[in-house]
C-alpha atoms as a PDB file:
ATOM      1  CA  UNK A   1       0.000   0.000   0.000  1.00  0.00           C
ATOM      2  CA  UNK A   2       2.558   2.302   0.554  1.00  0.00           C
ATOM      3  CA  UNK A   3       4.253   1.467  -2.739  1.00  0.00           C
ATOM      4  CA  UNK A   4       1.691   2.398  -4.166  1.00  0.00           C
ATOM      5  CA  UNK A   5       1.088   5.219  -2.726  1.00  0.00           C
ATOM      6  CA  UNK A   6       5.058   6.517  -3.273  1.00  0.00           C
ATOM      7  CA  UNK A   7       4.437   5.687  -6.467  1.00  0.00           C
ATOM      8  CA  UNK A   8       1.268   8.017  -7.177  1.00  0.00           C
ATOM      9  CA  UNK A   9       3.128  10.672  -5.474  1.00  0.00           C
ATOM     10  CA  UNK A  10       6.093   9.991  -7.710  1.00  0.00           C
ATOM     11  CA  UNK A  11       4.034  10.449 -10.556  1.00  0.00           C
ATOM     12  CA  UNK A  12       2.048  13.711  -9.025  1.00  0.00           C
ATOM     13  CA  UNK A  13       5.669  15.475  -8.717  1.00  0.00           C
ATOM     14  CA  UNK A  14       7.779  13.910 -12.276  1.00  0.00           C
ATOM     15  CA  UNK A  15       7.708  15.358 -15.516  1.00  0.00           C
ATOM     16  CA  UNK A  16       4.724  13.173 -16.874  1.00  0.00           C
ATOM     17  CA  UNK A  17       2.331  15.248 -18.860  1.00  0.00           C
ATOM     18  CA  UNK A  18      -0.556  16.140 -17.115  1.00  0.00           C
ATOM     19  CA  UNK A  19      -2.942  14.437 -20.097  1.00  0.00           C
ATOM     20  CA  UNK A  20      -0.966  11.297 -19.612  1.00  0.00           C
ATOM     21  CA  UNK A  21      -2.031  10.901 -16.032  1.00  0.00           C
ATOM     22  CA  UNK A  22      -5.393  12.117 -17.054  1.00  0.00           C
ATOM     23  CA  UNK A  23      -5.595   9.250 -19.052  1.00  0.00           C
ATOM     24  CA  UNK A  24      -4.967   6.937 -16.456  1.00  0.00           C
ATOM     25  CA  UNK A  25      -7.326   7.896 -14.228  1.00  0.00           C
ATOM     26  CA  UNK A  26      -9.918   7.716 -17.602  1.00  0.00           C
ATOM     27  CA  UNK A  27      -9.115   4.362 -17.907  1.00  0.00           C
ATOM     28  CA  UNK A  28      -9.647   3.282 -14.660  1.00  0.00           C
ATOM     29  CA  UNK A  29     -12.362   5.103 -14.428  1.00  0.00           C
ATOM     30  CA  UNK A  30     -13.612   2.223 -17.384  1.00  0.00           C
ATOM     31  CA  UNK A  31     -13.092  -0.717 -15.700  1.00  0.00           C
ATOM     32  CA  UNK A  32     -13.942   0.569 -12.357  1.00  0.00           C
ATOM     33  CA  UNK A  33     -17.445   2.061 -13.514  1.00  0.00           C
ATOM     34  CA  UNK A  34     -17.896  -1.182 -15.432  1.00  0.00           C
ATOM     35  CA  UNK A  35     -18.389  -5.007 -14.040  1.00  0.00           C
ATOM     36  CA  UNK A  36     -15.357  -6.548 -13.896  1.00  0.00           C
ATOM     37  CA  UNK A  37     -14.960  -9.594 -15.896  1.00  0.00           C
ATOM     38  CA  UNK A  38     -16.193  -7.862 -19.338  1.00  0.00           C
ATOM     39  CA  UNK A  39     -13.926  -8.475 -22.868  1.00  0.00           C
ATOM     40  CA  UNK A  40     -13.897  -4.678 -22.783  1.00  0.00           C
ATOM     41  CA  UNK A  41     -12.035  -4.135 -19.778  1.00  0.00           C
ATOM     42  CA  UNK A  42      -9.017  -6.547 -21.776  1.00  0.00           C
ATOM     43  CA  UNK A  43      -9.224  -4.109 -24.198  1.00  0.00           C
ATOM     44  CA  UNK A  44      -9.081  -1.594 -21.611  1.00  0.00           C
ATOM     45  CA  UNK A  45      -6.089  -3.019 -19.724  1.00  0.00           C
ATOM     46  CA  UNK A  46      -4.340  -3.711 -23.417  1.00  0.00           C
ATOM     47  CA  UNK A  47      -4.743  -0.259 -23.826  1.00  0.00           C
ATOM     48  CA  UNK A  48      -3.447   0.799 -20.514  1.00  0.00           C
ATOM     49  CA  UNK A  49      -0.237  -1.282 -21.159  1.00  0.00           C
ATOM     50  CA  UNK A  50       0.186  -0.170 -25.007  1.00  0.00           C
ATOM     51  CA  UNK A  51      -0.072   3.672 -24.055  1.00  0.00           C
ATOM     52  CA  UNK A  52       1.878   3.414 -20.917  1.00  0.00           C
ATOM     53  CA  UNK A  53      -0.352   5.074 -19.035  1.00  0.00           C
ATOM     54  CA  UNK A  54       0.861   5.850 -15.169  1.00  0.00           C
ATOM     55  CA  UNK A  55      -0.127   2.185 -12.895  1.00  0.00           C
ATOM     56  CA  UNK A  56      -0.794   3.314  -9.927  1.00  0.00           C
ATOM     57  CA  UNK A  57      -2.662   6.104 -10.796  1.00  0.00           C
ATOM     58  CA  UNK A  58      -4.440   3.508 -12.766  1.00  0.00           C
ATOM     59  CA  UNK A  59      -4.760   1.141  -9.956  1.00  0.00           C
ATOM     60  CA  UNK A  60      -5.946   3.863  -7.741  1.00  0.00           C
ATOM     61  CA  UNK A  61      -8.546   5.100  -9.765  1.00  0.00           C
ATOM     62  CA  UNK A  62     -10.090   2.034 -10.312  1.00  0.00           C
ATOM     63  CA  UNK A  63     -10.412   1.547  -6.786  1.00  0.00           C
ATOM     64  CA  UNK A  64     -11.872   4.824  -6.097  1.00  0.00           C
ATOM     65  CA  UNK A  65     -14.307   4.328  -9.623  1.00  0.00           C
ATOM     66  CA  UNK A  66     -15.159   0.714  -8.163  1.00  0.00           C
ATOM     67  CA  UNK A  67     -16.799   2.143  -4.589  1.00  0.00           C
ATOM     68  CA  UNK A  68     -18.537   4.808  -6.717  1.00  0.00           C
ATOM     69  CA  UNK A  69     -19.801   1.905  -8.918  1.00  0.00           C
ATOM     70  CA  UNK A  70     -21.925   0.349  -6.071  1.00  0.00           C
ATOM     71  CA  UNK A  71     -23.621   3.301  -5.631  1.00  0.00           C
ATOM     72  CA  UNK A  72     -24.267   4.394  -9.273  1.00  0.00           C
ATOM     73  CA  UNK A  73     -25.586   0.562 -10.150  1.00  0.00           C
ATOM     74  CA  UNK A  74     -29.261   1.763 -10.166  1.00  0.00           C
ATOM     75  CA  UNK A  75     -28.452   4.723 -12.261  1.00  0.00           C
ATOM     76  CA  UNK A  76     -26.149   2.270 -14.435  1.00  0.00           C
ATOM     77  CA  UNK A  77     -29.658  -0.240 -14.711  1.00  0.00           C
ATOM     78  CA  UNK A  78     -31.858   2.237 -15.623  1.00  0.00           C
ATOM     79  CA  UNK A  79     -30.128   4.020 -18.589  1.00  0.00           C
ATOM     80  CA  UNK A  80     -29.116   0.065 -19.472  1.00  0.00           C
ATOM     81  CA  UNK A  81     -32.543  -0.413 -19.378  1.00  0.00           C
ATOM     82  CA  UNK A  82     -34.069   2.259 -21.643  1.00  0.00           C
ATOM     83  CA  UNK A  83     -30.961   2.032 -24.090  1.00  0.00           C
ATOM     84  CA  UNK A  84     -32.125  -1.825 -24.390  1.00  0.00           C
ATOM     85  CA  UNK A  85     -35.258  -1.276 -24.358  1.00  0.00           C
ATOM     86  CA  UNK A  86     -35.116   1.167 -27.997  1.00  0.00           C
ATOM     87  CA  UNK A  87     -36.937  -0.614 -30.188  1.00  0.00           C
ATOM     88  CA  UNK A  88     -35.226   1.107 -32.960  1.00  0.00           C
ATOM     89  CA  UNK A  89     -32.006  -0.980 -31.956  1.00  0.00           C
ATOM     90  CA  UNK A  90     -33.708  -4.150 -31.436  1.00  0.00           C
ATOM     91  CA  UNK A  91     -32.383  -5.661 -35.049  1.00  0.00           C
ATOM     92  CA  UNK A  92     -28.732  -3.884 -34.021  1.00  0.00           C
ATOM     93  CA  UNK A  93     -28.963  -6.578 -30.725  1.00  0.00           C
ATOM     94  CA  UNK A  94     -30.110  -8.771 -32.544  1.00  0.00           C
ATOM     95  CA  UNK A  95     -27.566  -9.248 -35.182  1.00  0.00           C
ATOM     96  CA  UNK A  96     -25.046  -8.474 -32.838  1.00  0.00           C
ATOM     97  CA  UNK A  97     -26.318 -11.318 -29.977  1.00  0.00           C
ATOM     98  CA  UNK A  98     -25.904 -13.558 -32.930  1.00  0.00           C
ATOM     99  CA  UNK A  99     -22.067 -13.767 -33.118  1.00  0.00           C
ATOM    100  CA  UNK A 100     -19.761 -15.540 -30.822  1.00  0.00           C
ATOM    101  CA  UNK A 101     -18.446 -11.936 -29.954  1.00  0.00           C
ATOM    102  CA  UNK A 102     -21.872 -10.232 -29.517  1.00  0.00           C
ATOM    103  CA  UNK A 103     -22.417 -12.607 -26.638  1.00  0.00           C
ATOM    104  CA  UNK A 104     -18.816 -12.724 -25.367  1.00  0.00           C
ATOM    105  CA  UNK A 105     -19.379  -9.011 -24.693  1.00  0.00           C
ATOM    106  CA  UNK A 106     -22.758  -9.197 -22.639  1.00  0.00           C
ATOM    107  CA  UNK A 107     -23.915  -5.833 -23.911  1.00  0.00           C
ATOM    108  CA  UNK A 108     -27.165  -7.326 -23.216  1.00  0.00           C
ATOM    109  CA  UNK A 109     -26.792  -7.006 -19.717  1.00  0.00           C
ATOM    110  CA  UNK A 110     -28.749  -3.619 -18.490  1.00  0.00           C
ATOM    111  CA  UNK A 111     -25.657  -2.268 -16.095  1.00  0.00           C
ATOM    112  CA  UNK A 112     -22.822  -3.306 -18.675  1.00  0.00           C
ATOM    113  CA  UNK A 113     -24.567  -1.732 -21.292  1.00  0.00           C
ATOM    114  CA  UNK A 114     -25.581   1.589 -18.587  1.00  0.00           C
ATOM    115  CA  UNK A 115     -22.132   1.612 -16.909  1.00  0.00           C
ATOM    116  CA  UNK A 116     -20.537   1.577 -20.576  1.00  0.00           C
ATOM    117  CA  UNK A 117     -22.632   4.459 -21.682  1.00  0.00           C
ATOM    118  CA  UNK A 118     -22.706   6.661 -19.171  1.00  0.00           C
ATOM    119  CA  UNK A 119     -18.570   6.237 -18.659  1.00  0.00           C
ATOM    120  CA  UNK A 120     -18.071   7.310 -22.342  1.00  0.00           C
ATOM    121  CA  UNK A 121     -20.536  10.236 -21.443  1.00  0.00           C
ATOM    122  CA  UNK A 122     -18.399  11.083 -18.481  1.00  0.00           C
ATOM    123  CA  UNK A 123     -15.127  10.426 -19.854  1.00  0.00           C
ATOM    124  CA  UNK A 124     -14.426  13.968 -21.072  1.00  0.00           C
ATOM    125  CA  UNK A 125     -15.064  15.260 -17.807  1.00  0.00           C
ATOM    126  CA  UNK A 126     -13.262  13.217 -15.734  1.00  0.00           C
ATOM    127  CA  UNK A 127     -10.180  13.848 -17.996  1.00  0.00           C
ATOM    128  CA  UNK A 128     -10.454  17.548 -17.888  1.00  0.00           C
ATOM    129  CA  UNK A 129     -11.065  17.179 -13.695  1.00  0.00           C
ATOM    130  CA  UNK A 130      -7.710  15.408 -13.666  1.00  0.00           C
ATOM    131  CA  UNK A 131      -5.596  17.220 -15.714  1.00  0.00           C
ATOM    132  CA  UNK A 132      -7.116  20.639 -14.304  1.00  0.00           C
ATOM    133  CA  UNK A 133      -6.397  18.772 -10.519  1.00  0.00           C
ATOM    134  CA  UNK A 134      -2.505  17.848 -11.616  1.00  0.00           C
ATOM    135  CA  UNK A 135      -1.751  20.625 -13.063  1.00  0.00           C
ATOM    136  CA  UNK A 136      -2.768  22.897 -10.388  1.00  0.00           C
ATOM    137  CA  UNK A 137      -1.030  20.457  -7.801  1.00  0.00           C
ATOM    138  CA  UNK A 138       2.188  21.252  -9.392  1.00  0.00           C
ATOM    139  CA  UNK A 139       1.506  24.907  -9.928  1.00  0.00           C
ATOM    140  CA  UNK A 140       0.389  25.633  -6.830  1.00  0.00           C
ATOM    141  CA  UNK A 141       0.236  22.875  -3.928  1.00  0.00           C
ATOM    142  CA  UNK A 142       3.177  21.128  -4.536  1.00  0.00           C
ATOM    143  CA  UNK A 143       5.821  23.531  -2.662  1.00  0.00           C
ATOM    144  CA  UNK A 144       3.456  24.416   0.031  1.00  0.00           C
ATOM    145  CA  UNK A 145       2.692  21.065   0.652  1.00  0.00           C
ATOM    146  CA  UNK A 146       6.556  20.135   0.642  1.00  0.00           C
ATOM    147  CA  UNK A 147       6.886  22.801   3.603  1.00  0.00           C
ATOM    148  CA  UNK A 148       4.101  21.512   6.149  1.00  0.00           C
ATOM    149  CA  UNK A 149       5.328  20.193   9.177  1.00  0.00           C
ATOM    150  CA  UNK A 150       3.737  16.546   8.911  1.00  0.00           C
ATOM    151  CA  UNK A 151       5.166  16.089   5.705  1.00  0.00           C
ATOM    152  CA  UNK A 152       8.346  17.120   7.710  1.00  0.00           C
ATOM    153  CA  UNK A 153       7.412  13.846   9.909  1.00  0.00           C
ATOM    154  CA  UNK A 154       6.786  12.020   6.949  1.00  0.00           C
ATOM    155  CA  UNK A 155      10.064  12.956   5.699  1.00  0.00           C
ATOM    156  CA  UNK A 156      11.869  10.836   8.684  1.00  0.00           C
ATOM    157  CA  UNK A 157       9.235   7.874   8.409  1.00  0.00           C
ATOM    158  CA  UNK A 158       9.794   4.543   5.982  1.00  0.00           C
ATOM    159  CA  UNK A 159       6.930   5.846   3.539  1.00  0.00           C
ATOM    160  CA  UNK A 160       9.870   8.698   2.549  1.00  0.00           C
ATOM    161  CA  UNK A 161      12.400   5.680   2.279  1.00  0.00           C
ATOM    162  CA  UNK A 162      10.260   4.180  -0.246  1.00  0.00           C
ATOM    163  CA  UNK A 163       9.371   7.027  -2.021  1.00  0.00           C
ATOM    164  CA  UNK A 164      13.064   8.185  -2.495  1.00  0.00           C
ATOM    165  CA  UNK A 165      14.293   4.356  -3.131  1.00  0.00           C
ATOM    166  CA  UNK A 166      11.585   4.583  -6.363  1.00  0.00           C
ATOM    167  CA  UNK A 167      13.486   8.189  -7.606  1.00  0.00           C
ATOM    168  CA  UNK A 168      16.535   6.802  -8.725  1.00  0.00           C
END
C-alpha cells in the first residue's frame, strides 16, 4: 500500500504530462465504472499497457471508480434499461447477440450496457477534472505542501524511504 502510494506521489511530482495521467485515471475510471470480468475491460487493460499510461494512478482510480460503482448501479440499470429497451435498436442486438463476440461481450446485460454508456458520457469530464487537478497540484500545492510540518514527519518515516528508493 505504501508502494503504491510513493508511487502516485512519484508520478504527481515527475515530468509526466498532465494528459498522460489524465488518461490513467480515464481508464480506470472504465473498468472501475464497469463489471469486472467484461472483454472490454481486456481491451481496456491492453490499452493501458500499449499507451503506458501511469499504474498506480491507474490502480488507484479504479479503486476509487469501483466504490462509486456500487452506488451508481441503479443509475447504471436504468439508462441500461431504456438504451435496451429502444426498439429502434432491437435488429442492431439482434444481429449483434448472434455472433460468438456479440455474446462474449454481454452488452445485453442492463448495467454493462448503462455503466458503458454513461462512462463514455463522463469520460471527457473526468479527464479535464484530472488534468485541471494535476496541473494545479504542481503549480500551486506542490511547494506548500513540501513545507508543512507533517510532511516534515513524513520525511523521517519509511513511507519517505520508499518514495526516495523509487526516484533513482
Amino acid at each position: 500500500m505504501l508502494t503504491i502510494l510513493a508511487k502516485l506521489l512519484k508520478a504527481l511530482n515527475s515530468e509526466t504530462s498532465p494528459w498522460a495521467l489524465a488518461l490513467a485515471v480515464v481508464l480506470g475510471m472504465f473498468i472501475g465504472l464497469t463489471p469486472l470480468w467484461r472483454i472490454h475491460n481486456l481491451i481496456i487493460i491492453l490499452a493501458a499497457l500499449i499507451f503506458r499510461v501511469n499504474l498506480s494512478l491507474f490502480l488507484v482510480s479504479f479503486g476509487v471508480f469501483s466504490g462509486i460503482a456500487y452506488l451508481l448501479d441503479p443509475v447504471f440499470h436504468d439508462i441500461g434499461l431504456s438504451i435496451l429497451n429502444a426498439s429502434s435498436w432491437q435488429g442492431i442486438y439482434e444481429a449483434a447477440y448472434a455472433s460468438a463476440v456479440g455474446r462474449l461481450s454481454m452488452f445485453n446485460h442492463t448495467i454493462t450496457m448503462g455503466s458503458i454508456i454513461f462512462s463514455l458520457l463522463a469520460a471527457p469530464f473526468v479527464a479535464a477534472i484530472s488534468y485541471f487537478v494535476v496541473a494545479n497540484y504542481r503549480k500551486r500545492i506542490q511547494k506548500a505542501f513540501m513545507k508543512l510540518r507533517v510532511v516534515q514527519i513524513i520525511k523521517g518515516s519509511r513511507f519517505w524511504q520508499i518514495y526516495t528508493s523509487l526516484r533513482g
